[in-house]
Protein backbone atom coordinates (compact mmCIF):
# COMPACT_ATOMS: atom_id res chain seq x y z
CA UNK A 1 6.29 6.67 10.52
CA UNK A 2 6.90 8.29 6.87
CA UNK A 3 5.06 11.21 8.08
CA UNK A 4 7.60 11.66 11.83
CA UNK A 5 11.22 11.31 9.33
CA UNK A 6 9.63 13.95 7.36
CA UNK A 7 9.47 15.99 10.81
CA UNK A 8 12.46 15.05 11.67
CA UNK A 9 14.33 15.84 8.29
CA UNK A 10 12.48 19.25 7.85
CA UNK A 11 11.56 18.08 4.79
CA UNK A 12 8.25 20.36 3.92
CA UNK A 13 7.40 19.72 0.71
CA UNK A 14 6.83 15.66 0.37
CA UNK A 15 3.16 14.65 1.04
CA UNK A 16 2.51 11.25 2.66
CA UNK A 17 -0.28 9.81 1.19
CA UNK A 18 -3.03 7.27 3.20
CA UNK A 19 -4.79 4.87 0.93
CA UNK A 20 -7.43 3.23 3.04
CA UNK A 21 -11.23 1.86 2.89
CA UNK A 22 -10.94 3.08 6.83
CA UNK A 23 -13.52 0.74 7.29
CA UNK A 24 -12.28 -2.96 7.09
CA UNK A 25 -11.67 -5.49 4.50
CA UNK A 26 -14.21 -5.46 1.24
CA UNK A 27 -16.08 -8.46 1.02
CA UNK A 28 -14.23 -10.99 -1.06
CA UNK A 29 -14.87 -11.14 -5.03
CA UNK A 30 -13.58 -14.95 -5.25
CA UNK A 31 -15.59 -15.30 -8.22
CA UNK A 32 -12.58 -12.84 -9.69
CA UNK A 33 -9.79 -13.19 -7.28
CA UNK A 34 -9.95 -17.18 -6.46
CA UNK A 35 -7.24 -16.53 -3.46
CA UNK A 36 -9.26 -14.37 -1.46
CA UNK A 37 -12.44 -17.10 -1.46
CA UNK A 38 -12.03 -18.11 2.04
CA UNK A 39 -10.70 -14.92 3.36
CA UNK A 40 -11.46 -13.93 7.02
CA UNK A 41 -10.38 -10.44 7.79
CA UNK A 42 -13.59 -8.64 7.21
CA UNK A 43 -14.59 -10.80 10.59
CA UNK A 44 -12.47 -9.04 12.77
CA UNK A 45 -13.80 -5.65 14.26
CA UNK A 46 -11.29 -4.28 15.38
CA UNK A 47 -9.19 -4.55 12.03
CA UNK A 48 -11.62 -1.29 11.15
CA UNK A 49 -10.34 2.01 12.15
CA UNK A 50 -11.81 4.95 11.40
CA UNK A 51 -10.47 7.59 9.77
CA UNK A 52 -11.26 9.74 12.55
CA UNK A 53 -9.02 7.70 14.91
CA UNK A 54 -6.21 7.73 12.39
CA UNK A 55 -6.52 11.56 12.69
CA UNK A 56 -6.48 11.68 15.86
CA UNK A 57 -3.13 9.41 16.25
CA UNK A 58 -1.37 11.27 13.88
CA UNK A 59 -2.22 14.61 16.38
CA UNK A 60 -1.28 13.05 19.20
CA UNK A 61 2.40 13.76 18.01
CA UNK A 62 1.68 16.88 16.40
CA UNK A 63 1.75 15.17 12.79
CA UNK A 64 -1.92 16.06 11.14
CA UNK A 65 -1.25 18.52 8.94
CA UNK A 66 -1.31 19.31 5.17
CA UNK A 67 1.67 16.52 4.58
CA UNK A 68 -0.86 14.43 5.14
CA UNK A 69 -3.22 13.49 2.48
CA UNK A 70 -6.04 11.04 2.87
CA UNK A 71 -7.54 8.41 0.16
CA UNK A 72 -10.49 6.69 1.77
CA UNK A 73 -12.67 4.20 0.01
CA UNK A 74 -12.28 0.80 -1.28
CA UNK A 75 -8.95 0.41 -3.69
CA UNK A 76 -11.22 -0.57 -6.82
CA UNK A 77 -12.76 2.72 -6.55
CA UNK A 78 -10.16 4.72 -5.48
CA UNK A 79 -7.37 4.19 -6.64
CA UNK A 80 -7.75 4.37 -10.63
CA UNK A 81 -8.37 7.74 -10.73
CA UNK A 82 -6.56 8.87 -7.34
CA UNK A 83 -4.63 12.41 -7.18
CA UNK A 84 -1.38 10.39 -6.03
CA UNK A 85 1.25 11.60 -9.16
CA UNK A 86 4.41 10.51 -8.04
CA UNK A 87 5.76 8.17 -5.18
CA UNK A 88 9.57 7.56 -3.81
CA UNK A 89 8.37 4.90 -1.60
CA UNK A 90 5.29 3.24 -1.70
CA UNK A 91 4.26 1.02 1.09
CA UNK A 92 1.85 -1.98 0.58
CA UNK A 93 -0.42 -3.46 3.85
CA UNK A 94 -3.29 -4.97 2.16
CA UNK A 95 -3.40 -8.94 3.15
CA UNK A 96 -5.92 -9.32 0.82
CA UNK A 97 -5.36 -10.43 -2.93
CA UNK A 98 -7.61 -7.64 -4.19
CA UNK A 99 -6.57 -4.72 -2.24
CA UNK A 100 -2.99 -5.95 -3.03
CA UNK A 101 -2.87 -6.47 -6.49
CA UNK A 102 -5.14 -3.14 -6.95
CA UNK A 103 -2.79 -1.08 -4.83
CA UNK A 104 0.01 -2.52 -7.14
CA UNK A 105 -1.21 -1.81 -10.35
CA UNK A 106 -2.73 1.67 -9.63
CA UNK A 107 0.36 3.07 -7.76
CA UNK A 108 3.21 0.53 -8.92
CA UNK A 109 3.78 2.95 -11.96
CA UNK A 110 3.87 5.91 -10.23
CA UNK A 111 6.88 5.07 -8.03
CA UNK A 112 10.11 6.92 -9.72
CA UNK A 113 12.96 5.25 -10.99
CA UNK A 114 14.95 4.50 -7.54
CA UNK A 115 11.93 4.33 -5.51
CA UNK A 116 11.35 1.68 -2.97
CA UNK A 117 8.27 -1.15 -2.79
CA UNK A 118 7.66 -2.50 0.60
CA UNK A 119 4.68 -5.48 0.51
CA UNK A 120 4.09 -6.62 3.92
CA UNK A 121 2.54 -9.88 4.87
CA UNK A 122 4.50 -11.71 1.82
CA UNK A 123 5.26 -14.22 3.79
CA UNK A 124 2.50 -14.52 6.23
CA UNK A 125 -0.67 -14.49 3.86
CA UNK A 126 -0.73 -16.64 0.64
CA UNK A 127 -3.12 -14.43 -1.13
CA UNK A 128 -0.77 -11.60 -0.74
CA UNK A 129 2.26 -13.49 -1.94
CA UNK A 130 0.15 -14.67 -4.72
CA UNK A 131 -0.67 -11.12 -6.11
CA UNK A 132 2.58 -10.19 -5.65
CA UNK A 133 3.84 -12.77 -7.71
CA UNK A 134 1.29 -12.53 -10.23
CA UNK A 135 2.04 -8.98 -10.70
CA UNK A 136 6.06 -9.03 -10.99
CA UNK A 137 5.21 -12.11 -13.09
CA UNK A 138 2.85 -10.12 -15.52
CA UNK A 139 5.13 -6.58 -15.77
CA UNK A 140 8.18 -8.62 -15.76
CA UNK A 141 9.65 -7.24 -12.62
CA UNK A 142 13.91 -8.83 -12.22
CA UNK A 143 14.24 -6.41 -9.76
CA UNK A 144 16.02 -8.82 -6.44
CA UNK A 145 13.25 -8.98 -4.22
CA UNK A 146 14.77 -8.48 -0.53
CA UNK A 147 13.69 -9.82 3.05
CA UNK A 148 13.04 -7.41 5.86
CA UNK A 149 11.65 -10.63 8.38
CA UNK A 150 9.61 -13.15 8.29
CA UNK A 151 6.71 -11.36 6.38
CA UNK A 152 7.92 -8.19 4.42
CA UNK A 153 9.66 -7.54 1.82
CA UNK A 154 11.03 -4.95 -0.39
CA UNK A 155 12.62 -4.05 -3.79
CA UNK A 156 13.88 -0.79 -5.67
CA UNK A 157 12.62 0.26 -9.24
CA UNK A 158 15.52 0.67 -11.65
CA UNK A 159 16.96 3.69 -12.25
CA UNK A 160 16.52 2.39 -16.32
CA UNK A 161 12.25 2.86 -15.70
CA UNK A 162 10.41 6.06 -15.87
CA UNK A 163 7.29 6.46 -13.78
CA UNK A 164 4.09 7.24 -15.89
């Protein structure tokens, strides 16, 4: 969606950035993250998509193009030493305790002062809340945390914090 307002706006010099194993879940490290011990996703099939099929949605509309930069592997590995500088919005899907608190801790400081978190799945999937209360909890994050429905939700970085 990022990637279409872009398009729409004309706007040619943001890069959207996709963070993804593109091949599942990772099997669950309960031994160090107790909430994802009886996790399911990695189950389901079809929850894998290829970065290949990504590609090919994103050309459907006439979207694949160098605005689009992908980050495929699992978080842990990734995203420590990922390319990804600076974020205005960054945009967190990972339903897993791992993936979510990893995503927020590698990329978390990189948003700019005024930028925008969105966490879906807050409020459907307890190991998701869980990191995401564990992490405002340990960086002492006041900032109002907002409902978009049932499951998402959002909050802006001060304008008083400077991105690393």
């Amino acid at each position: 969606m990022m990637r279409a307002v872009l398009e729409a706006f004309r706007d040619r010099r943001r890069k959207v950035w996709l963070a993804d194993s593109f091949q599942g879940y990772p099997p669950p490290d309960a031994q160090r993250y107790p909430a994802d011990a009886n996790d399911q996703h990695r189950s389901f099939p079809e929850l894998a998509v290829t970065i290949e099929t990504v590609k090919q949605n994103f050309g459907r509309y006439g979207l694949l193009d160098d605005q689009l930069c992908f980050l495929g592997g699992w978080f842990r590995d990734t995203l420590p030493n990922s390319p990804i500088k600076r974020l205005a919005l960054l945009h967190v899907d990972c339903d897993m305790y791992e993936s979510t608190i990893q995503s927020l801790h590698h990329l978390y400081p990189k948003l700019l002062p005024g930028g925008y978190l969105i966490v879906d799945d807050y409020g459907a999937l307890p190991a998701c809340r869980r990191a995401v209360t564990d992490f405002r909890h340990e960086f002492r994050i006041e900032a109002q945390l907002h409902e978009i429905d049932w499951t998402g939700v959002f909050w802006q970085v001060p304008n008083t914090l400077r991105a690393e």
